[in-house]
Protein backbone atom coordinates (compact mmCIF):
# COMPACT_ATOMS: atom_id res chain seq x y z
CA UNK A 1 57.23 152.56 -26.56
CA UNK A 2 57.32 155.86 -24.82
CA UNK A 3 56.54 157.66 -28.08
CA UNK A 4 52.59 157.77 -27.33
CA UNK A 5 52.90 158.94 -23.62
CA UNK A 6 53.89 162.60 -24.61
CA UNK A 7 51.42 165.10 -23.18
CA UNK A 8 48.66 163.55 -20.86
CA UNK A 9 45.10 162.66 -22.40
CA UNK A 10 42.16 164.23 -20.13
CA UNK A 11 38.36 163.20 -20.11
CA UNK A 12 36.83 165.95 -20.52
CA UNK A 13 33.88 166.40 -18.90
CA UNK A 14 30.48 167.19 -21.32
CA UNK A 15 28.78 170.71 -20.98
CA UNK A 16 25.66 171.10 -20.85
CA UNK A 17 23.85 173.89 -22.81
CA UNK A 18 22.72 177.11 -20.86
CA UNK A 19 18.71 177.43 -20.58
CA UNK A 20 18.18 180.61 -21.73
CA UNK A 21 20.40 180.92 -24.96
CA UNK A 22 20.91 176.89 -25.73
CA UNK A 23 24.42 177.37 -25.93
CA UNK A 24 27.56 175.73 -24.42
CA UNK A 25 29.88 178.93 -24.94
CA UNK A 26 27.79 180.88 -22.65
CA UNK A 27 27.47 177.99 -20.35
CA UNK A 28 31.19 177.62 -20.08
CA UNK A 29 31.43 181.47 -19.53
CA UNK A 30 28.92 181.05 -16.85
CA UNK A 31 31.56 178.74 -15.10
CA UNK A 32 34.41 180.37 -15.75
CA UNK A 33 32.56 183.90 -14.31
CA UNK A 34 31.37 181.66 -11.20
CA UNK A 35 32.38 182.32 -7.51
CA UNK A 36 31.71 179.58 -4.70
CA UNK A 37 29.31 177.22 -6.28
CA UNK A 38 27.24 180.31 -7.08
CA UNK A 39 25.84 179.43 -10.54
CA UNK A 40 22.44 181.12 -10.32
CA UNK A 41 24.49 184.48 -9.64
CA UNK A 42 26.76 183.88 -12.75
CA UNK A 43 23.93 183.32 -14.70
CA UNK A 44 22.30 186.03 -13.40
CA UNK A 45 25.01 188.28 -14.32
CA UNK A 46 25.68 187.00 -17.51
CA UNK A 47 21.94 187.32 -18.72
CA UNK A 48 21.66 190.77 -17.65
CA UNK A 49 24.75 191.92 -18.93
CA UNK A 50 23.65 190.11 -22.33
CA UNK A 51 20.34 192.21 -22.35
CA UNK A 52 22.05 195.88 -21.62
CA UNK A 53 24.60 194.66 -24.90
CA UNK A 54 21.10 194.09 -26.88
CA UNK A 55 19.86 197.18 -25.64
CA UNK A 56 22.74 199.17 -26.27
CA UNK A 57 23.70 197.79 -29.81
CA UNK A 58 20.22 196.41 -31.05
CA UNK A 59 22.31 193.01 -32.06
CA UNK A 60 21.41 189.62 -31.02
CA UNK A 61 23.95 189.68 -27.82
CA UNK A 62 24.59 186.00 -28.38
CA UNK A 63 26.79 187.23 -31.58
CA UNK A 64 28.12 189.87 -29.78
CA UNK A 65 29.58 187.52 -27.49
CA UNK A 66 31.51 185.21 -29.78
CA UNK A 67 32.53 188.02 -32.07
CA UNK A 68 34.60 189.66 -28.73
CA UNK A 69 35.64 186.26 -27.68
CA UNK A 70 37.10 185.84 -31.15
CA UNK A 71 39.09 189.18 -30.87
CA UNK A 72 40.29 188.42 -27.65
CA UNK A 73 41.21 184.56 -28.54
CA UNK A 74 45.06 184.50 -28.76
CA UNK A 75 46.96 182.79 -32.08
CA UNK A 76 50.23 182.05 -30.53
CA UNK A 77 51.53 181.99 -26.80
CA UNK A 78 54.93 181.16 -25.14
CA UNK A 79 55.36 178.55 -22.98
CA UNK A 80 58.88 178.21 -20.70
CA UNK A 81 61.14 174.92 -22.11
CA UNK A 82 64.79 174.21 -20.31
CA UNK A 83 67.47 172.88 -22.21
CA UNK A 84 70.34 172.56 -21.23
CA UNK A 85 70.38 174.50 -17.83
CA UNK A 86 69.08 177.18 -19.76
CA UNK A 87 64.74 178.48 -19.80
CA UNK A 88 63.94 179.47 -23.22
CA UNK A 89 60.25 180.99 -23.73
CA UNK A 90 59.22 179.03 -26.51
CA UNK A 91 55.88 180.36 -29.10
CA UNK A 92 53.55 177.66 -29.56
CA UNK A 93 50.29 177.55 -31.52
CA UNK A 94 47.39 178.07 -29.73
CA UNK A 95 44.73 175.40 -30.57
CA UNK A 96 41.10 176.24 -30.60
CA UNK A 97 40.25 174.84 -27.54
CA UNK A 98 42.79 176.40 -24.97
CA UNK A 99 42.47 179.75 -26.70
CA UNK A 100 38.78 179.91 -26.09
CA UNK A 101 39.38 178.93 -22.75
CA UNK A 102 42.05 181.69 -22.37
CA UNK A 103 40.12 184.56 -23.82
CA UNK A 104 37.20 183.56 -21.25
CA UNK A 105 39.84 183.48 -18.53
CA UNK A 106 40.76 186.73 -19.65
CA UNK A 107 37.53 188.73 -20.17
CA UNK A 108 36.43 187.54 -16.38
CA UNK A 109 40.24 188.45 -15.33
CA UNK A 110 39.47 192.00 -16.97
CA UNK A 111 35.93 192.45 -15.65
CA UNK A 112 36.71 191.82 -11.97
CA UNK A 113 39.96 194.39 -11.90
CA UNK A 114 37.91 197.16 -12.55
CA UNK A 115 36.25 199.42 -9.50
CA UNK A 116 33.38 200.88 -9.26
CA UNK A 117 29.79 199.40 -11.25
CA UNK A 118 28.30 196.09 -10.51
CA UNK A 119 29.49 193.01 -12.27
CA UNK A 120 27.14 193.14 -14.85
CA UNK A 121 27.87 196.83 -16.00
CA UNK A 122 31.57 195.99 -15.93
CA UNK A 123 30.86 192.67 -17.97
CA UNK A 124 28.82 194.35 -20.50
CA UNK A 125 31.45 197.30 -20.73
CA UNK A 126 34.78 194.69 -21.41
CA UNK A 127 32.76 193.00 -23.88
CA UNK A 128 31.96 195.93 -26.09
CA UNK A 129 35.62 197.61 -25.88
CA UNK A 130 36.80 193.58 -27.30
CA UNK A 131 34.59 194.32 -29.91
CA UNK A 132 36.13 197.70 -30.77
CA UNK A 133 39.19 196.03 -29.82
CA UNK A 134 40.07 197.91 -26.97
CA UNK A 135 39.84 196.59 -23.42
CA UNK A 136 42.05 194.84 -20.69
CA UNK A 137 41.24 191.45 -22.34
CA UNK A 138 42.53 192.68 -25.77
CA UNK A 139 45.38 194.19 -24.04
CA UNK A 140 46.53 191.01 -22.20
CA UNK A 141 46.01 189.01 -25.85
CA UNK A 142 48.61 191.69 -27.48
CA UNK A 143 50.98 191.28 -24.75
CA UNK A 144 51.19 187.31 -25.08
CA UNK A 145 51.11 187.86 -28.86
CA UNK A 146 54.25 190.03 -28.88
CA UNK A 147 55.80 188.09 -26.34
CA UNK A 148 55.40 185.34 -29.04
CA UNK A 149 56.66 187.55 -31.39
CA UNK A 150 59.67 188.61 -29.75
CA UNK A 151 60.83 185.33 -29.10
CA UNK A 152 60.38 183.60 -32.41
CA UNK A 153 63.99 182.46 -32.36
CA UNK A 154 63.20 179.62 -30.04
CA UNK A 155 60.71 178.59 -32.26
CA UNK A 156 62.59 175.63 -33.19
CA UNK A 157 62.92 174.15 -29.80
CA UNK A 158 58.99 173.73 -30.17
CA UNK A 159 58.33 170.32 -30.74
């Protein structure tokens, strides 16, 4: 009877595309790089920084974009389970999903600790060092990675 209630279902709400590009990645991104309610900033932002990556790399940015959110997207992640009196941190799969979600978390994460430049030069700059695989963002994706890694002998308490 209980079986089904594991994990709780959320509607999710629907997307809609971004204007400029048609697409709901970038529209996401838009939300997840948002501050206050200010959308037509985070656009803003977002659509420059996209034009100084075509500029600079003379590829459609769109492309650009998902190929660094794909580097940065994380394959495995630990999550704390007790048993027993005891915390174990536990590797679990990453579904498709949560690690987009994560690696968008992360890129804005690793835009806004940086000084100096406006938003939009700092954007522009973590999304071409993901491509190269360098970067804050990639760095924070290793770290959860290993952290997976090391503890791969609580994998079986994953259920």
């Amino acid at each position: 009877m209980f079986e089904e209630e594991k994990g709780k279902k959320y509607k999710t709400h629907p997307v809609s595309p971004d204007p400029k590009f048609d697409s709901v990645l970038v529209s996401k991104f838009i939300n997840h790089l948002m501050k206050g309610g200010k959308k037509s900033v985070a656009r803003k932002i977002v659509y420059n920084s996209f034009e100084r990556i075509k500029k600079e790399t003379k590829k459609d940015p769109l492309e650009v974009f998902k190929e660094a959110l794909d580097k940065i997207t994380p394959e495995m992640e630990v999550r704390s389970k007790r048993v027993g009196g005891a915390t174990y941190q536990v590797p679990y799969k990453v579904d498709q999903k949560r690690g987009t979600s994560l690696a968008m978390r992360w890129m804005v994460e690793a835009t806004r600790s940086k000084k100096g430049a406006s938003t939009e030069e700092k954007l522009t700059k973590e999304i071409l060092e993901a491509l190269k695989g360098q970067g804050d963002a990639i760095k924070k994706k290793d770290n959860v990675e290993r952290m997976a890694q090391a503890n791969k002998a609580f994998a079986f308490l994953a259920k």
